[in-house]
C-alpha atoms as a PDB file:
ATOM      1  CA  UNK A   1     122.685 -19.672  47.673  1.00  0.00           C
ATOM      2  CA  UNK A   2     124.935 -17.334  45.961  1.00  0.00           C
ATOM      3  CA  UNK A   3     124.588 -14.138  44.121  1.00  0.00           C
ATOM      4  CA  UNK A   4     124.662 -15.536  40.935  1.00  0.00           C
ATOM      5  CA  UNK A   5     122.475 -18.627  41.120  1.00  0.00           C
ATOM      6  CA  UNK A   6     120.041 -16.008  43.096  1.00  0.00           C
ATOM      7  CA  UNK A   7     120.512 -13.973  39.580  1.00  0.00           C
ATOM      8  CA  UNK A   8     120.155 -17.237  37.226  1.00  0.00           C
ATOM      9  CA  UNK A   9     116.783 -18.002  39.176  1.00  0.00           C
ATOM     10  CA  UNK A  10     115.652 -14.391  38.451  1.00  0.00           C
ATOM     11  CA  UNK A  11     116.010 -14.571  34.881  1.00  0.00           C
ATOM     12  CA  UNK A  12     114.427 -18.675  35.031  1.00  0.00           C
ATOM     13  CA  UNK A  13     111.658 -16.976  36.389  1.00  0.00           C
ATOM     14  CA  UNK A  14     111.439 -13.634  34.035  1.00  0.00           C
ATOM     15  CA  UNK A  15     111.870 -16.108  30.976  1.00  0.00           C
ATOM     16  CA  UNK A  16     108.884 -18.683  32.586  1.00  0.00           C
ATOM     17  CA  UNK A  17     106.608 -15.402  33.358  1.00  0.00           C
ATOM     18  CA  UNK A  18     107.462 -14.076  29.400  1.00  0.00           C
ATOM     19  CA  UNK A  19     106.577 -17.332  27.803  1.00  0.00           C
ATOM     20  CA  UNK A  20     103.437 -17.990  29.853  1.00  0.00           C
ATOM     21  CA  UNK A  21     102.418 -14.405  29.107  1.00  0.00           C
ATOM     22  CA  UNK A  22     102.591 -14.906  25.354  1.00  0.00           C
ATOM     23  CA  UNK A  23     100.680 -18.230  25.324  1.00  0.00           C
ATOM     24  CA  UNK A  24      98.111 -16.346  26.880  1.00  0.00           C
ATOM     25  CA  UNK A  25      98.341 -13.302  24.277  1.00  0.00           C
ATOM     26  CA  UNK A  26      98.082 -16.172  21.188  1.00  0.00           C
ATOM     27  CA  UNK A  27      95.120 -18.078  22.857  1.00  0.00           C
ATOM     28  CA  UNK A  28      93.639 -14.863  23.449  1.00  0.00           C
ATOM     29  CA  UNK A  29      93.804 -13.708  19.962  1.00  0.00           C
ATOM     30  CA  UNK A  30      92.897 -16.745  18.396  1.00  0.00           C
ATOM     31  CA  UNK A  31      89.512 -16.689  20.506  1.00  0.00           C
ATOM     32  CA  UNK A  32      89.053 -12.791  19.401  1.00  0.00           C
ATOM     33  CA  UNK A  33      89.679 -14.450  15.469  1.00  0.00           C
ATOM     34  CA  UNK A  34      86.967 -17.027  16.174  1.00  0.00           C
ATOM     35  CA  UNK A  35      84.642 -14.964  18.109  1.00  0.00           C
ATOM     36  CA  UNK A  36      84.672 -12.106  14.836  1.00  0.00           C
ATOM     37  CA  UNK A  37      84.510 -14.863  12.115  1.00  0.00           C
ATOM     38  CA  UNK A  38      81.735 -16.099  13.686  1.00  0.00           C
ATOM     39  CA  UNK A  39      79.470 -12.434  14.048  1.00  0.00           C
ATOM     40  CA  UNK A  40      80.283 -12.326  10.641  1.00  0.00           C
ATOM     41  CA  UNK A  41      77.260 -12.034   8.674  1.00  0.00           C
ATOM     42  CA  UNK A  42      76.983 -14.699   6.119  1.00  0.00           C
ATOM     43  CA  UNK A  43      76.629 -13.641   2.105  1.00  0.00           C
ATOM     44  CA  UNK A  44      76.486 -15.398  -0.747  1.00  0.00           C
ATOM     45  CA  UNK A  45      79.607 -13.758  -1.825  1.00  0.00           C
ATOM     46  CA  UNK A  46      81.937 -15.165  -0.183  1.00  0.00           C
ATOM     47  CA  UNK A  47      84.535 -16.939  -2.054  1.00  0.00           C
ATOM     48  CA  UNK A  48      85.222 -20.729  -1.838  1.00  0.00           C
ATOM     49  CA  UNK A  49      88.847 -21.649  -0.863  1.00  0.00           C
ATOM     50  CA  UNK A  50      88.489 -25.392  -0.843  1.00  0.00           C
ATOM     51  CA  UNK A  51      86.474 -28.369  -0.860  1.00  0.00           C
ATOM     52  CA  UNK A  52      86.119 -31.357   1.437  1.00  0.00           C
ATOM     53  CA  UNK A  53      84.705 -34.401   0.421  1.00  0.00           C
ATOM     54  CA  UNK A  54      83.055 -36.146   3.834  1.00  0.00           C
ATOM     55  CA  UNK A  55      80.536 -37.615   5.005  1.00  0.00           C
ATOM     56  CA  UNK A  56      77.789 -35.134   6.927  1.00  0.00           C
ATOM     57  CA  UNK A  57      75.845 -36.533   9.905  1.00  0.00           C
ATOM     58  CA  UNK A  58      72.842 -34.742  11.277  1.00  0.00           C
ATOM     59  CA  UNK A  59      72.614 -34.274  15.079  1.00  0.00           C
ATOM     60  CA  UNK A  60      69.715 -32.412  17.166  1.00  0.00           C
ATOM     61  CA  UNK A  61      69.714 -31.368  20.931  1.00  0.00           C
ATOM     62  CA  UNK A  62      68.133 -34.255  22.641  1.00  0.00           C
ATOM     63  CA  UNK A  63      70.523 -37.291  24.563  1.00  0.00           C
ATOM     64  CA  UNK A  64      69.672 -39.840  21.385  1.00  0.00           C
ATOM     65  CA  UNK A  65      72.047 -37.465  18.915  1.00  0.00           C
ATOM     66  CA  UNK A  66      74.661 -36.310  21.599  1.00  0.00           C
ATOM     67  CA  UNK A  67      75.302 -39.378  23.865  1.00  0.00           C
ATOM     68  CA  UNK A  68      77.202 -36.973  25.859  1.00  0.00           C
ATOM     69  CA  UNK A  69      75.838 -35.536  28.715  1.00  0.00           C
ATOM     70  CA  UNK A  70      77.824 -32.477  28.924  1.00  0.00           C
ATOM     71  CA  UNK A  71      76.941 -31.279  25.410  1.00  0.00           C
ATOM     72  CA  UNK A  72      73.152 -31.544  26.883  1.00  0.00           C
ATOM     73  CA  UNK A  73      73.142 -28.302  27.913  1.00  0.00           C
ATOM     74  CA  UNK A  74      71.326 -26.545  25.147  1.00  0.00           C
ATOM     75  CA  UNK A  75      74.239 -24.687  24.034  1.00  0.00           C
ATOM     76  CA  UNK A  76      76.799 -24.588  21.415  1.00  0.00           C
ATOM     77  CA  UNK A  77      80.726 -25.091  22.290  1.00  0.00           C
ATOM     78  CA  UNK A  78      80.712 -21.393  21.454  1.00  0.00           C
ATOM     79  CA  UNK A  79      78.175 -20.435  23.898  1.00  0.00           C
ATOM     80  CA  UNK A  80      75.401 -20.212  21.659  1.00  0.00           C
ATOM     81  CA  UNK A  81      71.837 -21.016  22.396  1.00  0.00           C
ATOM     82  CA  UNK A  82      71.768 -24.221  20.230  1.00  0.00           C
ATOM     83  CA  UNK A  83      68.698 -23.064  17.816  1.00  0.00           C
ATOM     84  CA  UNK A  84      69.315 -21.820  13.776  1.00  0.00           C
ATOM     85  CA  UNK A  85      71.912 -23.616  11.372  1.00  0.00           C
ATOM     86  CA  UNK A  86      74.936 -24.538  12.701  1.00  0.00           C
ATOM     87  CA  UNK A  87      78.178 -27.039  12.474  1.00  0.00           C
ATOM     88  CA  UNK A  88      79.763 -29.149  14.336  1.00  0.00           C
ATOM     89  CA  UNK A  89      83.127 -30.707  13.709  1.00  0.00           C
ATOM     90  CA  UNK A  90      86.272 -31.269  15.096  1.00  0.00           C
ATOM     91  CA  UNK A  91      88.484 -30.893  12.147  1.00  0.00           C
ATOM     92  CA  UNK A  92      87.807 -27.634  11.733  1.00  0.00           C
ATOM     93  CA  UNK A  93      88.468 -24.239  13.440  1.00  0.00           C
ATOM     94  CA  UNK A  94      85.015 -22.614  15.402  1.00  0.00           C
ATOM     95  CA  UNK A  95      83.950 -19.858  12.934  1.00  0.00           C
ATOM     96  CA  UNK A  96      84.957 -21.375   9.790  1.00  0.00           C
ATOM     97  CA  UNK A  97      81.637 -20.808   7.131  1.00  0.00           C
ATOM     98  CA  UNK A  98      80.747 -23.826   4.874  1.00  0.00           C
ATOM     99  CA  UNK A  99      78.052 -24.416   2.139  1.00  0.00           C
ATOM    100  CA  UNK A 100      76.735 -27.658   2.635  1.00  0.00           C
ATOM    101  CA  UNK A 101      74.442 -29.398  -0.761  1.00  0.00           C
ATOM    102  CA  UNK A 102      71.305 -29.766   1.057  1.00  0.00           C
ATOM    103  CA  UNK A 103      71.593 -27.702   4.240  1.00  0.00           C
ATOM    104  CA  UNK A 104      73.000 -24.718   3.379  1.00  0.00           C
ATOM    105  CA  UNK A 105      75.448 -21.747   4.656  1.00  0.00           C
ATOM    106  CA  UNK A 106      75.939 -22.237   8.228  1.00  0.00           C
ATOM    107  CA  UNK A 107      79.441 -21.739  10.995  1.00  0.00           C
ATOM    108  CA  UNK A 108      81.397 -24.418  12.881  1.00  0.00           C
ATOM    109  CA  UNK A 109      79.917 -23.233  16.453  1.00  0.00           C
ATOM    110  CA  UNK A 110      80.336 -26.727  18.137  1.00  0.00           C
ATOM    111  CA  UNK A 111      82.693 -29.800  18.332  1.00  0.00           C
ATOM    112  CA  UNK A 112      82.193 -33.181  17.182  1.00  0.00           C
ATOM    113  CA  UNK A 113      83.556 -35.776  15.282  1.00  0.00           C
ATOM    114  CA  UNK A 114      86.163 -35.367  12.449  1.00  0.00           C
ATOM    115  CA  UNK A 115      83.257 -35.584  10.108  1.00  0.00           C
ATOM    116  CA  UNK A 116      80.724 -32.384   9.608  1.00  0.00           C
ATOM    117  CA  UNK A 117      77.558 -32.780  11.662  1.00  0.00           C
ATOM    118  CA  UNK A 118      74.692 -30.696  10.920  1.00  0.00           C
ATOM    119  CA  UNK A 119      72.583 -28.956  13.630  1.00  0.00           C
ATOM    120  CA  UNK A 120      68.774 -29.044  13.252  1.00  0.00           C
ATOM    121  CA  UNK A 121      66.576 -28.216  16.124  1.00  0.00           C
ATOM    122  CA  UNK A 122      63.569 -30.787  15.821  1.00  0.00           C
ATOM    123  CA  UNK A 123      64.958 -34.239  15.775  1.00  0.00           C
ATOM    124  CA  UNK A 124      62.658 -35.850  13.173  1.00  0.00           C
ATOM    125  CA  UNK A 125      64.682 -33.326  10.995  1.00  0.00           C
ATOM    126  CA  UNK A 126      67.788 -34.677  11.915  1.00  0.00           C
ATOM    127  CA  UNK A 127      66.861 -38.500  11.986  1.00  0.00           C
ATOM    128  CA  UNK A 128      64.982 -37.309   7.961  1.00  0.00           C
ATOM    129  CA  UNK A 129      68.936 -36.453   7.076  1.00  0.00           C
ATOM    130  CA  UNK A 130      70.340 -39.332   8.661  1.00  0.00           C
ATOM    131  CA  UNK A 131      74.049 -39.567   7.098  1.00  0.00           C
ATOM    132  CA  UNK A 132      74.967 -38.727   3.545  1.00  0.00           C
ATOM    133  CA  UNK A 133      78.227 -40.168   2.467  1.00  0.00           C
ATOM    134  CA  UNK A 134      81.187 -38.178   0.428  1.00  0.00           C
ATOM    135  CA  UNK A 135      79.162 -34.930   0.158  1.00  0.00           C
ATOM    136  CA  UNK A 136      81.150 -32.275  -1.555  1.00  0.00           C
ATOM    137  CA  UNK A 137      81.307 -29.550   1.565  1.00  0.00           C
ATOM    138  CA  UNK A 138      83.092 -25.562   0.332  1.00  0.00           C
ATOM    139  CA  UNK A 139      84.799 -23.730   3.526  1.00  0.00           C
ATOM    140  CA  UNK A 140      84.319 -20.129   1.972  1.00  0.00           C
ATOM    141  CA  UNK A 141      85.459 -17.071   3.195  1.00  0.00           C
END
């Protein structure tokens, strides 16, 4: 190996280290972005920046509304104790705040589908919403 493809590995490596280093910095921050939106305490004057028009599907803890095992856990994707209002949906980014007709001001704390699943604790509440079709949902900030 010469000098200079000794040298040309160096930098290869300096440039690999640089780029993996900032990938960590942005995933970092975004967490830290997700993690504040979501202590953020919820008012009723926050402003509404859109709508979405989808259908909402209510879910509750137990195997019969989350067919998957892993989400059995009794927490939230964010770590959460699954309990209080709460969001789950795929389409949108962990912390976001939406009014739901019906349900309420809660945060996307968990994943789901690409529709907007509502979190209630007792299932009878859940299986009472069953599925409402092209609600009118506000993501406010």
């Amino acid at each position: 190996m010469t000098t200079k493809q000794w040298f040309q590995g160096v930098i290869k490596l300096i440039i690999v280290i640089i780029i993996i280093w900032f990938l960590l910095e942005l995933s970092l921050s975004v967490r830290k972005r997700i993690l504040k939106a979501s202590k953020q305490p919820i008012t009723m004057t926050m402003t509404i920046t859109r709508t979405i028009t989808t259908d909402v599907r209510a879910y509750c803890p137990k195997e019969c509304c989350v067919p998957n095992p892993e989400c059995l856990d009794g927490r939230f994707a964010n770590n959460e104790i699954a309990q209080g209002r709460a969001i789950a949906s795929n389409s949108l980014l962990r912390g976001t705040v939406l009014r739901v007709p019906g349900y309420g001001v809660a945060i996307v704390k968990d994943h789901g589908p690409n529709l907007i699943e509502v979190f209630f604790e007792k299932h009878e509440d859940a299986v009472n919403w069953g599925v409402k079709r092209d609600v009118q949902v506000e993501v406010l900030r």
